[in-house]
Protein backbone atom coordinates (compact mmCIF):
# COMPACT_ATOMS: atom_id res chain seq x y z
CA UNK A 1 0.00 0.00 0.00
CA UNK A 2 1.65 3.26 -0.74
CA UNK A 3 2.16 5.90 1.46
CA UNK A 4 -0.50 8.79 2.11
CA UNK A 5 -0.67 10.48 5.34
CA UNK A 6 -3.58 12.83 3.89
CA UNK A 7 -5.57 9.81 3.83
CA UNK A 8 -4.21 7.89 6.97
CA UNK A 9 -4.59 10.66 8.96
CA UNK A 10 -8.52 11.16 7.21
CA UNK A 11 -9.21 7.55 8.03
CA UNK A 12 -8.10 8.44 11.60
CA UNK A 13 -9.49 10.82 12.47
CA UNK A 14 -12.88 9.70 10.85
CA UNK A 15 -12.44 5.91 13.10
CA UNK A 16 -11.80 8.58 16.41
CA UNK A 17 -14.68 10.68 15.82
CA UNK A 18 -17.03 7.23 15.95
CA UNK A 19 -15.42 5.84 18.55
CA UNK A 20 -16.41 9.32 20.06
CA UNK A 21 -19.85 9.26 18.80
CA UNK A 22 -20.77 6.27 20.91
CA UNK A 23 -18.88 7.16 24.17
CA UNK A 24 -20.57 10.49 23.77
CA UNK A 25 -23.97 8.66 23.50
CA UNK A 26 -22.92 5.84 26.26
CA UNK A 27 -22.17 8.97 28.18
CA UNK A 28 -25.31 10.78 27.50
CA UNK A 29 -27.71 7.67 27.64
CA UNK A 30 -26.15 7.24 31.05
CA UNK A 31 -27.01 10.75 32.34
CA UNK A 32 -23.31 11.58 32.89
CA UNK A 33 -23.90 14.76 30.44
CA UNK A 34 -26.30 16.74 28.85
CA UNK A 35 -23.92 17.18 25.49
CA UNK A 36 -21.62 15.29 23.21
CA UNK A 37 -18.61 16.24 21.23
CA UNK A 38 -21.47 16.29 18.01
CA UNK A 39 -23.03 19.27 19.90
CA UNK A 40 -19.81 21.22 20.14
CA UNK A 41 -18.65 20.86 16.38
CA UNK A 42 -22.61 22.26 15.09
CA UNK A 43 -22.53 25.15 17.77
CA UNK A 44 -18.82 26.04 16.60
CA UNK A 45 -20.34 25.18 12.68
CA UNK A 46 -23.27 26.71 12.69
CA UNK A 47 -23.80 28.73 16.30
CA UNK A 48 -26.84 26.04 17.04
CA UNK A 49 -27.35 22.13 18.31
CA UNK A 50 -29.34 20.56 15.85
CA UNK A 51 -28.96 17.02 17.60
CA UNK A 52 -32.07 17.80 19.84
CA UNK A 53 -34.12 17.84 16.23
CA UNK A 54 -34.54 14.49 15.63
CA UNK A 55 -32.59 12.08 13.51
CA UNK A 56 -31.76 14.71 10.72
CA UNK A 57 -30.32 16.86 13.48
CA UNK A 58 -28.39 14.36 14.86
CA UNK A 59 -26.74 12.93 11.39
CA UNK A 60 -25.94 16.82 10.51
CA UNK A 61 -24.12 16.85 14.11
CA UNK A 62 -22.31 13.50 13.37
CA UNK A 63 -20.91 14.77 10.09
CA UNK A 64 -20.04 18.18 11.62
CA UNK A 65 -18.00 16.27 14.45
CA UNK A 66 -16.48 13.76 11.60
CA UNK A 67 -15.30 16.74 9.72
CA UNK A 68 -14.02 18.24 12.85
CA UNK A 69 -11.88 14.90 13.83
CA UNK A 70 -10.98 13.98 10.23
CA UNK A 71 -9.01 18.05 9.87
CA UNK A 72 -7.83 17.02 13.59
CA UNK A 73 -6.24 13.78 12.29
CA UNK A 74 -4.75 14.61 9.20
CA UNK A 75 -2.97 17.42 11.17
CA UNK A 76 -1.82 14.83 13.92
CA UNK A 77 -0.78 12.51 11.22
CA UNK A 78 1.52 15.53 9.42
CA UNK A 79 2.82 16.50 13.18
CA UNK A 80 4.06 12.92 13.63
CA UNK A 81 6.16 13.30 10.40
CA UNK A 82 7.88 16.29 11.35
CA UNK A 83 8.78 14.95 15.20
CA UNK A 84 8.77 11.05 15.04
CA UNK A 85 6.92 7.79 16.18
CA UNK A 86 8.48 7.70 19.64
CA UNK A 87 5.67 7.46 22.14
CA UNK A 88 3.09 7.81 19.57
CA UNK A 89 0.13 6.74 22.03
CA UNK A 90 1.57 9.74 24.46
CA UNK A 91 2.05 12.00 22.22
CA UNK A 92 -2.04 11.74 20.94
CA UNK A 93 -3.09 11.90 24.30
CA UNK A 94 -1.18 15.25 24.38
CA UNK A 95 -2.41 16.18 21.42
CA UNK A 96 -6.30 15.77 22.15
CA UNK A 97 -5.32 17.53 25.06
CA UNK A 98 -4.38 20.66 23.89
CA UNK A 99 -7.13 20.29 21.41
CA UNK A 100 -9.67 20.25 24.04
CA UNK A 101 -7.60 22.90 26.13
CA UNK A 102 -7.96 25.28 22.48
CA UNK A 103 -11.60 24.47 21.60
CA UNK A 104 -13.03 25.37 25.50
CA UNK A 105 -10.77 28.01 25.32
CA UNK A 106 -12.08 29.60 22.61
CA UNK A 107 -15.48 28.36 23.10
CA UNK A 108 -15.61 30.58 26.33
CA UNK A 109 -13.61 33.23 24.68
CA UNK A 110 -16.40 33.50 21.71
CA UNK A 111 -19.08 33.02 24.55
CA UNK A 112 -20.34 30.05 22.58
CA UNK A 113 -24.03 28.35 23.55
CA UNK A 114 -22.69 25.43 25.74
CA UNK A 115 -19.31 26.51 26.49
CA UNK A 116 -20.85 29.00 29.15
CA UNK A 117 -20.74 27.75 32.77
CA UNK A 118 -20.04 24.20 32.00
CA UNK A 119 -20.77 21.69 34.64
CA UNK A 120 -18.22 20.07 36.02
CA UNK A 121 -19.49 16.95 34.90
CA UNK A 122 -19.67 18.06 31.54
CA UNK A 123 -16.06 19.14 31.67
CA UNK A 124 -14.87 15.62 32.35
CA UNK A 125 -16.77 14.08 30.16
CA UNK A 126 -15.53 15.99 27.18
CA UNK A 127 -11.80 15.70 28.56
CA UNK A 128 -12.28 11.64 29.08
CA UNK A 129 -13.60 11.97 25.23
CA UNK A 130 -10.93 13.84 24.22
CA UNK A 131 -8.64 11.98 25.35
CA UNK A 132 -10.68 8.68 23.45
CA UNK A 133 -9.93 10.57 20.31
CA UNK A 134 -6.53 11.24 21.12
CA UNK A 135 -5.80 7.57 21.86
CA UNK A 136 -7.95 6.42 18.69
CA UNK A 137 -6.42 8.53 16.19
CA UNK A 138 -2.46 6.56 17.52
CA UNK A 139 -4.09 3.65 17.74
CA UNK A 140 -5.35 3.98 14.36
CA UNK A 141 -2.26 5.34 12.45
CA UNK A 142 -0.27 2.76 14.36
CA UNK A 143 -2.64 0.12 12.74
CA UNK A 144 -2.05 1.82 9.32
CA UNK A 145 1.70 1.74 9.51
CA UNK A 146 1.62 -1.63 9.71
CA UNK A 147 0.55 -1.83 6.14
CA UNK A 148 1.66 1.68 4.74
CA UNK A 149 4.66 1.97 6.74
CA UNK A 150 3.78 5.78 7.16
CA UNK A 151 5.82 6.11 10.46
């Protein structure tokens, strides 16, 4: 297979923002938060949640947040190539950190529907998910070396 970190990274960052999907929902469905990672990427898309509008709301919010993570993980996969493979599965983590670090930031800065006085249950569960993400999108590229040989 040859080499293509625009797509690797893509296919990444697509297979993290599912896996993110259905923690979000486990998380939700569980009454551990009111919001997902889907809500964040329409507000910061289009300034509203459409997942509370039924199923068309909540596909539009799943292909905002896959848009989101696929631009997240072709970056990752370009950062990688410029530092190295060492501690790949530490250096996502720290990735999805600062990611979620930047997007609250700015969230609050832009005083964003839902970033405003965010429960502190809310705030974990959108760290723990972020750091999901982080882990997925290693996992994944790690997966896809093994055939590309991209790292």
């Amino acid at each position: 297979m040859k080499k293509d970190r625009l797509i690797a990274g893509g296919i990444a960052g697509s297979i993290a923002s599912i896996t993110c999907d259905i923690v979000g929902i486990i998380y939700k469905s569980l009454g551990w938060t009111d919001r997902t990672f889907n809500d964040y990427a329409t507000i910061i898309l289009t300034y509203q949640v459409y997942s509370k509008e039924g199923i068309f709301g909540i596909i539009l919010s799943m292909i905002s947040h896959a848009a989101v993570c696929i631009i997240f993980g072709v970056i990752f996969a370009y950062m990688i190539m410029f530092t190295s493979s060492n501690y790949l599965y530490l250096k996502g983590l720290g990735y999805s950190l600062v990611i979620w670090l930047l997007l609250n930031t700015f969230g609050t800065i832009l005083n964003l529907p839902l970033f405003r006085k965010m429960p502190l249950n809310v705030a974990y569960s959108t760290l723990s998910t972020a750091l999901i993400y982080g882990f997925m999108v290693s996992l994944t590229l790690r997966i896809i070396d093994k055939k590309m040989h991209l790292l």
